[in-house]
Protein backbone atom coordinates (compact mmCIF):
# COMPACT_ATOMS: atom_id res chain seq x y z
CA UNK A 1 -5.28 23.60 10.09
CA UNK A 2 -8.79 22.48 11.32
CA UNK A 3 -8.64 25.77 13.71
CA UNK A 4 -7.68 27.88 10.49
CA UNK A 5 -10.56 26.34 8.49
CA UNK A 6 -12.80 26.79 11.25
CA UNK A 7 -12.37 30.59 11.80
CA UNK A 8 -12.54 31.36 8.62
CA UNK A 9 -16.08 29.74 7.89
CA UNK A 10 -17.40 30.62 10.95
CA UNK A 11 -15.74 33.52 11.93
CA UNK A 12 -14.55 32.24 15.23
CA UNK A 13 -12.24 29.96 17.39
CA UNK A 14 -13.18 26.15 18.00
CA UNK A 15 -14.67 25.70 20.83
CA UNK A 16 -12.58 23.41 23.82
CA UNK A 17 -14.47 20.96 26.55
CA UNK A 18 -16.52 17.92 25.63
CA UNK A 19 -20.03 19.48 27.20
CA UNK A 20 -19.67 22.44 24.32
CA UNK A 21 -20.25 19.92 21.69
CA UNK A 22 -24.05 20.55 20.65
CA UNK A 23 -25.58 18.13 17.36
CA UNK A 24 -24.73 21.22 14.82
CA UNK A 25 -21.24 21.86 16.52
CA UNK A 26 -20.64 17.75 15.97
CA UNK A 27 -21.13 17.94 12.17
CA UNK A 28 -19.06 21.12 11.93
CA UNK A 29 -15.86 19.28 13.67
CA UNK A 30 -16.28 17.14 11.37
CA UNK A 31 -16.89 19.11 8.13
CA UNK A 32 -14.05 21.09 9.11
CA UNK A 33 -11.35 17.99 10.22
CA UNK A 34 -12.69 16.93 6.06
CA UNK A 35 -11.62 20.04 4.62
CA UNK A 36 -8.31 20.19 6.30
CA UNK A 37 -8.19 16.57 5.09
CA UNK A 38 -8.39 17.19 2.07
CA UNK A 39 -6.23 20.35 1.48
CA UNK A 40 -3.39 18.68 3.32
CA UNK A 41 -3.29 15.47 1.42
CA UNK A 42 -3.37 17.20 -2.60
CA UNK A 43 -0.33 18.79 -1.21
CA UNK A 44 1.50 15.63 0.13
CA UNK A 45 0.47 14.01 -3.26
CA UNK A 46 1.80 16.88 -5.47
CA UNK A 47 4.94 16.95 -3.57
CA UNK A 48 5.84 13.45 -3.19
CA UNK A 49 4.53 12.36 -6.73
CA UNK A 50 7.22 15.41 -7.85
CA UNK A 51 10.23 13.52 -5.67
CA UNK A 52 9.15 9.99 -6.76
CA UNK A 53 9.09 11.30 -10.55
CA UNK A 54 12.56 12.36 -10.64
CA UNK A 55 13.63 9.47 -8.09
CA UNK A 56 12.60 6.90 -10.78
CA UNK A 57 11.26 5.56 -7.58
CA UNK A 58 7.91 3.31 -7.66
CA UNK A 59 7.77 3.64 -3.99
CA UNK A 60 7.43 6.84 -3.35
CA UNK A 61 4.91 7.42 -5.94
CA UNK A 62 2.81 4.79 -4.89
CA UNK A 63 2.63 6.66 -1.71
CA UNK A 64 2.12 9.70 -3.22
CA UNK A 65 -0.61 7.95 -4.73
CA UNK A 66 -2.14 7.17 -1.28
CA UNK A 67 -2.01 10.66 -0.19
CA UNK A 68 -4.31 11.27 -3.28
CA UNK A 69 -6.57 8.14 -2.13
CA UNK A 70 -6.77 9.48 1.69
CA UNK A 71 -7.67 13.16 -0.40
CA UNK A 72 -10.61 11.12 -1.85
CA UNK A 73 -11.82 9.46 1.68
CA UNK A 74 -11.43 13.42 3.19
CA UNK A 75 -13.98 13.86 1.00
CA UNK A 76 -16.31 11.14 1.74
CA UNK A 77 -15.47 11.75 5.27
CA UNK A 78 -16.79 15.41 4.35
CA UNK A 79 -19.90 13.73 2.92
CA UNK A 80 -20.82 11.24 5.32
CA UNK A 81 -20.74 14.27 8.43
CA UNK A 82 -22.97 16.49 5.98
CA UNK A 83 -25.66 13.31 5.72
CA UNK A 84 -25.69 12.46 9.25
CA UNK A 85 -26.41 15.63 10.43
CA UNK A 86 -29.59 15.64 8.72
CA UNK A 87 -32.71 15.89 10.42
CA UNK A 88 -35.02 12.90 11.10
CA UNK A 89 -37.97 12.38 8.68
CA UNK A 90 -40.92 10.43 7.94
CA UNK A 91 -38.64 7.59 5.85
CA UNK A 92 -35.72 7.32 8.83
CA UNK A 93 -37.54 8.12 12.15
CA UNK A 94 -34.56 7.51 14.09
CA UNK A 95 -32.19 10.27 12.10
CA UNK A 96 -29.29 9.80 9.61
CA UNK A 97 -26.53 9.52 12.47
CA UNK A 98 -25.54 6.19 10.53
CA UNK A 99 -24.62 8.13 7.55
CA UNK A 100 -20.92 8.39 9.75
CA UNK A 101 -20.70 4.74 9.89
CA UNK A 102 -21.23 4.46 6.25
CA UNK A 103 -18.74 7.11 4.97
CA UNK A 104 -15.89 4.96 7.37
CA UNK A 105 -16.81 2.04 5.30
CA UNK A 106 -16.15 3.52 2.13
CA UNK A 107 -13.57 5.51 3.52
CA UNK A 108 -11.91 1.54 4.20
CA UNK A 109 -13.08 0.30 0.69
CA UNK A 110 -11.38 3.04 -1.12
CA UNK A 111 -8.14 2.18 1.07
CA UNK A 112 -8.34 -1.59 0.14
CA UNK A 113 -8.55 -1.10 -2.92
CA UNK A 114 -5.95 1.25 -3.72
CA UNK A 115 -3.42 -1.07 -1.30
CA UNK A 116 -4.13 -3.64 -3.51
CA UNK A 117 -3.37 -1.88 -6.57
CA UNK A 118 -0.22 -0.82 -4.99
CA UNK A 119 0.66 -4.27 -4.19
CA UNK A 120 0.38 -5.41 -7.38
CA UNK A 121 2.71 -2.88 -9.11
CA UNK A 122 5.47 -3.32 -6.01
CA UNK A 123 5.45 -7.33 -7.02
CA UNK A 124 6.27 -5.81 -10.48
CA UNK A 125 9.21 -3.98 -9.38
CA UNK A 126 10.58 -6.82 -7.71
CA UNK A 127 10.39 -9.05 -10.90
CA UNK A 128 11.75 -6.59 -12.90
CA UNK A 129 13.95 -4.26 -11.01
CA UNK A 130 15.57 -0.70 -11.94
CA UNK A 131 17.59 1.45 -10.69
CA UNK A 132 16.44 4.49 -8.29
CA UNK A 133 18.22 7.50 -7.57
CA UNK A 134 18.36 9.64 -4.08
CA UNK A 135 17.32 13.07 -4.88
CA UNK A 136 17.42 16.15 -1.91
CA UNK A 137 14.11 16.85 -2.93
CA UNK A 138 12.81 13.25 -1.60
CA UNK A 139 15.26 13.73 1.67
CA UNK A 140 13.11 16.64 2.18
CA UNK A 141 9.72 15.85 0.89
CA UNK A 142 9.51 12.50 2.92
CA UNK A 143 10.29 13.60 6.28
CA UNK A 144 8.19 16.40 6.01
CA UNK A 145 5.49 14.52 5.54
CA UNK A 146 5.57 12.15 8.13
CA UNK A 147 5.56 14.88 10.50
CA UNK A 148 2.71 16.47 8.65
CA UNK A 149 0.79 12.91 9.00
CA UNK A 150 1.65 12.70 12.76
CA UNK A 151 -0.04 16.72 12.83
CA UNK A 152 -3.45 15.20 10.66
CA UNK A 153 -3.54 11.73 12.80
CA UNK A 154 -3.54 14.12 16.50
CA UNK A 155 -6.23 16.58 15.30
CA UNK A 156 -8.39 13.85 13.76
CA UNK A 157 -7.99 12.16 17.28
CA UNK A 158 -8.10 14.84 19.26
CA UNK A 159 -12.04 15.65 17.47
CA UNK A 160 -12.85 12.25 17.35
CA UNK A 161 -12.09 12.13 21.09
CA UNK A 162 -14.33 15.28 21.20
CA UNK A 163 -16.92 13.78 19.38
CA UNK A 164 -17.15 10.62 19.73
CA UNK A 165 -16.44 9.37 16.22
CA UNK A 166 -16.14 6.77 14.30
CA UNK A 167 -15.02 8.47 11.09
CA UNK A 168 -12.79 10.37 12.43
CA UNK A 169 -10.86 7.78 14.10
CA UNK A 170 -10.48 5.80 11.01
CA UNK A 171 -8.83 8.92 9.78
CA UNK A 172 -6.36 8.94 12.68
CA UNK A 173 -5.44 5.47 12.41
CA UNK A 174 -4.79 5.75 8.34
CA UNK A 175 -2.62 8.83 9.13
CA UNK A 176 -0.56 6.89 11.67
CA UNK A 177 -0.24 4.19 9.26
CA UNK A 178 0.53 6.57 6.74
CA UNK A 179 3.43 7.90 8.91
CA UNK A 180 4.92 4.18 9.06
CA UNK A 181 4.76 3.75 5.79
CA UNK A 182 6.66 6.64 4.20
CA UNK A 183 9.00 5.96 7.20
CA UNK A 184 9.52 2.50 5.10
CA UNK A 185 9.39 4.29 2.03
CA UNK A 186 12.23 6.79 2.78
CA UNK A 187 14.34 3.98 4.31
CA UNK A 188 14.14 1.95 1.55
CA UNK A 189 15.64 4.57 -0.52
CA UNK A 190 18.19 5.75 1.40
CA UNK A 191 19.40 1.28 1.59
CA UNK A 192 19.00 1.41 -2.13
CA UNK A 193 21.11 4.54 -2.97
CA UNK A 194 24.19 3.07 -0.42
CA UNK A 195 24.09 -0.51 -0.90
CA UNK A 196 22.84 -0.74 -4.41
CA UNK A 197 20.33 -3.19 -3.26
CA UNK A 198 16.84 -3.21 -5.27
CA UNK A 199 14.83 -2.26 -2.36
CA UNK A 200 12.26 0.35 -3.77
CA UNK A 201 10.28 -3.10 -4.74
CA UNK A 202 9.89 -4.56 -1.37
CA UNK A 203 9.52 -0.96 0.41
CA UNK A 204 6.51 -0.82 -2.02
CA UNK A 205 5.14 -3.93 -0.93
CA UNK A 206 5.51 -3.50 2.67
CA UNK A 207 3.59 0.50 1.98
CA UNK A 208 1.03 -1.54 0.41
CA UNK A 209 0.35 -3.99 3.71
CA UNK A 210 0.28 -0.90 5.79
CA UNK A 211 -2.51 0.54 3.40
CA UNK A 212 -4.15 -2.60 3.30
CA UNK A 213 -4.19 -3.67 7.42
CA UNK A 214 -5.16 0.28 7.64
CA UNK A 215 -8.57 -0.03 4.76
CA UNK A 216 -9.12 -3.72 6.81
CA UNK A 217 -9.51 -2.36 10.63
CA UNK A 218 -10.86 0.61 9.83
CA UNK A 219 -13.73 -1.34 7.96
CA UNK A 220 -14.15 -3.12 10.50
CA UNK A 221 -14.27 -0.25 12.70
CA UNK A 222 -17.35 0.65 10.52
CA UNK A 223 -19.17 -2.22 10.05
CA UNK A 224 -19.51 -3.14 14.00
CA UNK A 225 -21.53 -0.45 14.85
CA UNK A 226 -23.27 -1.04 11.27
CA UNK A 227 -24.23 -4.77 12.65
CA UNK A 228 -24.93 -3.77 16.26
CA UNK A 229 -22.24 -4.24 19.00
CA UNK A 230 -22.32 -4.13 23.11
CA UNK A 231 -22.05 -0.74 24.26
CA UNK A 232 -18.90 -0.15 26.70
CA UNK A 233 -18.58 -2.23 30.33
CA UNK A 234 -18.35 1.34 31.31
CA UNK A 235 -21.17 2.78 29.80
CA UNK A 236 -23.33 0.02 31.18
CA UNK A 237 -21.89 0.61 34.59
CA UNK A 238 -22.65 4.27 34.52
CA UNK A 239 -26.35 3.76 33.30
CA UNK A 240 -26.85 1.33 36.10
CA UNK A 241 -25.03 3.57 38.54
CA UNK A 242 -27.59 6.62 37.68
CA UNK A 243 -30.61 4.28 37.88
CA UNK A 244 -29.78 2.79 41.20
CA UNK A 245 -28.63 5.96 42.77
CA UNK A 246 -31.34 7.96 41.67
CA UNK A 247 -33.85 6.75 44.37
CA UNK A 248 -33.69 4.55 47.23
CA UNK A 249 -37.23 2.99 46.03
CA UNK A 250 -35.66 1.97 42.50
CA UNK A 251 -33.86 -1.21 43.92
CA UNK A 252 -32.64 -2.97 40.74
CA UNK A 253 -31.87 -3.30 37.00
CA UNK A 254 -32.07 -5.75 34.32
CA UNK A 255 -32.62 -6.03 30.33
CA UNK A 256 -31.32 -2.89 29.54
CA UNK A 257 -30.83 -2.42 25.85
CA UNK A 258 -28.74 -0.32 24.00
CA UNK A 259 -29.58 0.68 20.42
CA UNK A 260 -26.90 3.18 18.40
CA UNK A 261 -28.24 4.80 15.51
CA UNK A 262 -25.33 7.34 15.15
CA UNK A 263 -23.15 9.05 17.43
CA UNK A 264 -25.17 10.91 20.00
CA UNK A 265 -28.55 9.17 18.62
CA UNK A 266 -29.02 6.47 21.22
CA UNK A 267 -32.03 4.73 22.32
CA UNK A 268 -32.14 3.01 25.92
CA UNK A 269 -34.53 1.04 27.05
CA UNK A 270 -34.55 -0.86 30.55
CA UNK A 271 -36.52 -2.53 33.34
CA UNK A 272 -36.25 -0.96 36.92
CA UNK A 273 -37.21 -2.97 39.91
CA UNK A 274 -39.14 -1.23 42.40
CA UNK A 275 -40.76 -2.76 45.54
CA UNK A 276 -44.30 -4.57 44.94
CA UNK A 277 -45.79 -2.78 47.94
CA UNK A 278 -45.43 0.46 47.50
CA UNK A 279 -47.90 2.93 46.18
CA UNK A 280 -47.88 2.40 42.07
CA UNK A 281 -48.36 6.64 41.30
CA UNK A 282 -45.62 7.29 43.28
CA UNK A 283 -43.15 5.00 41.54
CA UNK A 284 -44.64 5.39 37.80
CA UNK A 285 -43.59 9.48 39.01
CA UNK A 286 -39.94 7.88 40.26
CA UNK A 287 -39.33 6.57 36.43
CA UNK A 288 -40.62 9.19 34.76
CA UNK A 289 -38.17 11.40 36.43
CA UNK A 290 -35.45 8.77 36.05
CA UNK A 291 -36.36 8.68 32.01
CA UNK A 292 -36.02 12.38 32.08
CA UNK A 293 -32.55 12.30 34.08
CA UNK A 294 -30.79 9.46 31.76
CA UNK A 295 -32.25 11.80 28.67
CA UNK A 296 -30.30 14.90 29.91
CA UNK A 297 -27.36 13.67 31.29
CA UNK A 298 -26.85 10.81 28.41
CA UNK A 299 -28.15 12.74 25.75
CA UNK A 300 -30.13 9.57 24.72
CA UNK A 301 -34.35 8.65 24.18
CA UNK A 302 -34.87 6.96 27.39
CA UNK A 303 -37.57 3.93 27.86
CA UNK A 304 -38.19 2.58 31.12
CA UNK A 305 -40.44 -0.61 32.16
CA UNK A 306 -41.34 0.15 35.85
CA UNK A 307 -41.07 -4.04 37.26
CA UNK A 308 -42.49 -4.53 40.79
CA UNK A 309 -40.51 -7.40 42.88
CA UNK A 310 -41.45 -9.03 46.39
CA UNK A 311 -38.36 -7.63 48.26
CA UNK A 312 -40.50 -7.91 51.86
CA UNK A 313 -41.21 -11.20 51.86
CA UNK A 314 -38.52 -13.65 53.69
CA UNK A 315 -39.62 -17.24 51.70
CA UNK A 316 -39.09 -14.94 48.27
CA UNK A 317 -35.74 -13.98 48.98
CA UNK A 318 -35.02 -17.34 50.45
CA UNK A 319 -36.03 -18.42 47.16
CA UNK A 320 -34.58 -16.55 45.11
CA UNK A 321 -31.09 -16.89 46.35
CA UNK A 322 -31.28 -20.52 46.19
CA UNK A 323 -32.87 -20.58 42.43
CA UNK A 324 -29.38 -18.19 41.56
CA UNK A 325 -27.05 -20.60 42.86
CA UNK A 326 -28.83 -23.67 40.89
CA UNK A 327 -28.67 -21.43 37.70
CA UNK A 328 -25.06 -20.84 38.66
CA UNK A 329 -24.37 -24.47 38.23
CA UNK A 330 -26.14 -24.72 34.74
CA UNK A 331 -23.48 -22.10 34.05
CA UNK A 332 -21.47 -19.37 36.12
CA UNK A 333 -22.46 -16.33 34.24
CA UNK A 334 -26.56 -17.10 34.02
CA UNK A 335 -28.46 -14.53 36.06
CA UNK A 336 -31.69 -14.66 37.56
CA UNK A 337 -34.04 -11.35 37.39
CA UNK A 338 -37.75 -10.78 37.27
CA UNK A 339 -38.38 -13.58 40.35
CA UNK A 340 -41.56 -13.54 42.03
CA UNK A 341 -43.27 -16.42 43.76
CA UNK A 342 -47.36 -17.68 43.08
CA UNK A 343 -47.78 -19.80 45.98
CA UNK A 344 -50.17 -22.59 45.75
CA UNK A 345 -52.38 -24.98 47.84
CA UNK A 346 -50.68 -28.22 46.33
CA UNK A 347 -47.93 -26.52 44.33
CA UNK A 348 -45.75 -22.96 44.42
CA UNK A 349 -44.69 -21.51 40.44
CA UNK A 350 -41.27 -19.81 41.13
CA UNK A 351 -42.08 -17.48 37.98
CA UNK A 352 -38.14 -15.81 36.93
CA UNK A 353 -35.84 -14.90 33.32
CA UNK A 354 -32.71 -16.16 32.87
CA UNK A 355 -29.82 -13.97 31.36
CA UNK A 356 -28.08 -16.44 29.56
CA UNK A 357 -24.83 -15.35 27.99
CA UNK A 358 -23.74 -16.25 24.44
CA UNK A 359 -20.62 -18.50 26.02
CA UNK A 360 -23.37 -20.99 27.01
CA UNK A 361 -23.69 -23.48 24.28
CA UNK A 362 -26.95 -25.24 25.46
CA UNK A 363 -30.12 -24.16 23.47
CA UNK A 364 -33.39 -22.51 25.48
CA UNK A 365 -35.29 -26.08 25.77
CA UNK A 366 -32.01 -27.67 27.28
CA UNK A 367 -31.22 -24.52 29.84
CA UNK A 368 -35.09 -24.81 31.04
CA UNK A 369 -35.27 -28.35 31.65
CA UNK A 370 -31.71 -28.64 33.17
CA UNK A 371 -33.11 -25.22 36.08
CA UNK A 372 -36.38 -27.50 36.46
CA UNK A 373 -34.55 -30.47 36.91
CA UNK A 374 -32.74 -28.86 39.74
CA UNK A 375 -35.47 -27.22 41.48
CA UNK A 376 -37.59 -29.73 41.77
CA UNK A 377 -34.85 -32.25 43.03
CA UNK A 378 -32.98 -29.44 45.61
CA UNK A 379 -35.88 -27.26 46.44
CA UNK A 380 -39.29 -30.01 46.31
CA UNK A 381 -41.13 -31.56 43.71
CA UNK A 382 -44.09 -29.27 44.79
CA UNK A 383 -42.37 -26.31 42.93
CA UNK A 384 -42.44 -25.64 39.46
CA UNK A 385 -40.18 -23.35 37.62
CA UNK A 386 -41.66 -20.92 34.81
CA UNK A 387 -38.69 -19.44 32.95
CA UNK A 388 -38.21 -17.01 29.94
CA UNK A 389 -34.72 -17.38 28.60
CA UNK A 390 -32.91 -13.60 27.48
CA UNK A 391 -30.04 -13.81 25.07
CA UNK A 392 -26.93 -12.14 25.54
């Protein structure tokens, strides 16, 4: 469906490979995957509010009416890729790329609140129970379209894979959801018909957990990137791999932040160590080069502080490696960067930042005097620790 859509508005065939995906191309997948979307779902709606009509069967129309509901977040889905793809301005510097986030969020909201609707009426069935009948027309209509919602949840994958989106994953997920519950639905029918058991009730309810676990993650889903989350071990490990490899003069890493404002709209900003006695020109020309590299192949704004360290000096390193171990015992996962030494007539300032993860529970004044505490007892009272404390 998406490839139909696509070569008929643009007159061509969808393009394959991650590296193909330009900014414009993005907000066309995702136009496209909204239209498809939304055809697909008024025709599961029309066709299972038919079966559930003559069924008698409040089940299957209150998945009908979820089809109609997942029509109506196709089209904010629709919405939300036409936003973000708008161009930065004067009022939002940094683009509209959170435009996506938002339209998953209402996307969930829509889906929560139509689950609970559903919920509501299914309780009512199971207080006051009637009969349902098994029609062909639902033995056809149902299975039909779970395979049609397995088909919507791998394309909206497969371009959110491509992509990188948020949106589109929500859709996925909903769709797979959407597959278990008719799965209930049609179940429940077929037990009712045979047994004579009142199930249509109950299926009901459980359709309207599945909607309601599928509006809850994929809010969530939404809202993380919304609030600001870690980017990927992986990521991290790949930015640090590029910085480090890029030149044997960059010799370290440290407070690199990640900011997301969209899919493919990220801002990185990070501190690379470079030896303290080497000519200053030559590595302020080493960053700018790196800045240009992580731009290109991360598709990102790059920002890079350029931090000279004493790497030459044997009493610094000495130092150094014994000030990480005492920070080790404050807590396992504290980190020592930015270390350098101002040695002193009658006392030496070990001047250093502490990475101090969110598992420690101590507060900054606690963490500083506990490292001073321990340096001046293991190392000499004639040394003096001046520490900035990083979060996180």
């Amino acid at each position: 469906m998406p490839e139909i859509i696509y070569r008929l508005f643009y007159g061509k065939t969808c393009k394959s490979g991650a590296d193909t995906v330009s900014a414009e191309d993005r907000g066309v997948y995702g136009i496209v995957c909204g239209i498809s979307g939304i055809i697909l779902n008024i025709l599961l709606f029309g066709a299972k509010l038919f079966a559930g009509i003559i069924s008698a069967s409040v089940s299957i129309v209150a998945d009908a009416v979820n089809n109609l509901s997942d029509a109506g977040s196709s089209v904010v889905t629709l919405l939300g890729f036409k936003l973000a793809g708008r161009k930065a301005d004067s009022e939002h510097p940094y683009g509209h790329g959170r435009f996506e986030y938002i339209s998953a969020l209402l996307v969930s909201a829509v889906i929560m609140v139509m689950g609970f609707e559903l919920l509501k009426e299914s309780v009512e069935r199971i207080i006051n129970p009637s009969e349902t009948g098994l029609e062909p027309a639902a033995l056809i209509i149902l299975p039909a379209s779970i395979l049609v919602k397995f088909y919507m949840a791998y394309y909206n994958r497969h371009y959110g894979k491509k992509i990188d989106s948020t949106a589109l994953f929500a859709v996925a997920k909903d769709s797979l959801c959407d597959c278990l519950a008719t799965g209930a639905v049609l179940i429940g029918t077929i037990v009712s018909h045979f047994t004579g058991l009142h199930a249509d009730g109950p299926c009901g309810v459980l359709v309207s957990l599945f909607i309601l676990y599928s509006g809850y993650s994929s809010g969530k889903e939404a809202i993380d990137p919304l609030l600001g989350m870690p980017p990927e071990p992986e990521f991290i490990e790949h930015i640090k791999d590029i910085v480090v490899g890029f030149d044997e003069r960059v010799v370290g890493i440290h407070d690199l932040m990640i900011h997301d404002y969209g899919p493919g709209r990220r801002i990185i900003s990070l501190h690379a160590e470079v030896p303290s006695d080497i000519d200053m020109l030559q590595a302020h020309d080493v960053i700018d080069n790196l800045e240009k590299k992580l731009a290109d192949e991360l598709n990102c704004t790059a920002t890079i502080h350029m931090d000279p360290v004493q790497i030459n000096d044997p009493r610094v390193k000495e130092l150094k490696e014994k000030t990480i171990a005492l920070a080790a015992r404050i807590h396992p996962d504290i980190t020592v960067h930015d270390f350098r030494v101002v040695f002193g007539d009658t006392h030496t300032n070990l001047v250093f930042d502490m990475a101090v993860p969110f598992s420690c529970t101590l507060d900054e004044s606690q963490i500083k005097e506990k490292a001073s505490a321990l340096i001046r007892s293991e190392l000499g009272r004639r040394y003096f620790a001046v520490i900035t404390i990083d979060r996180g």
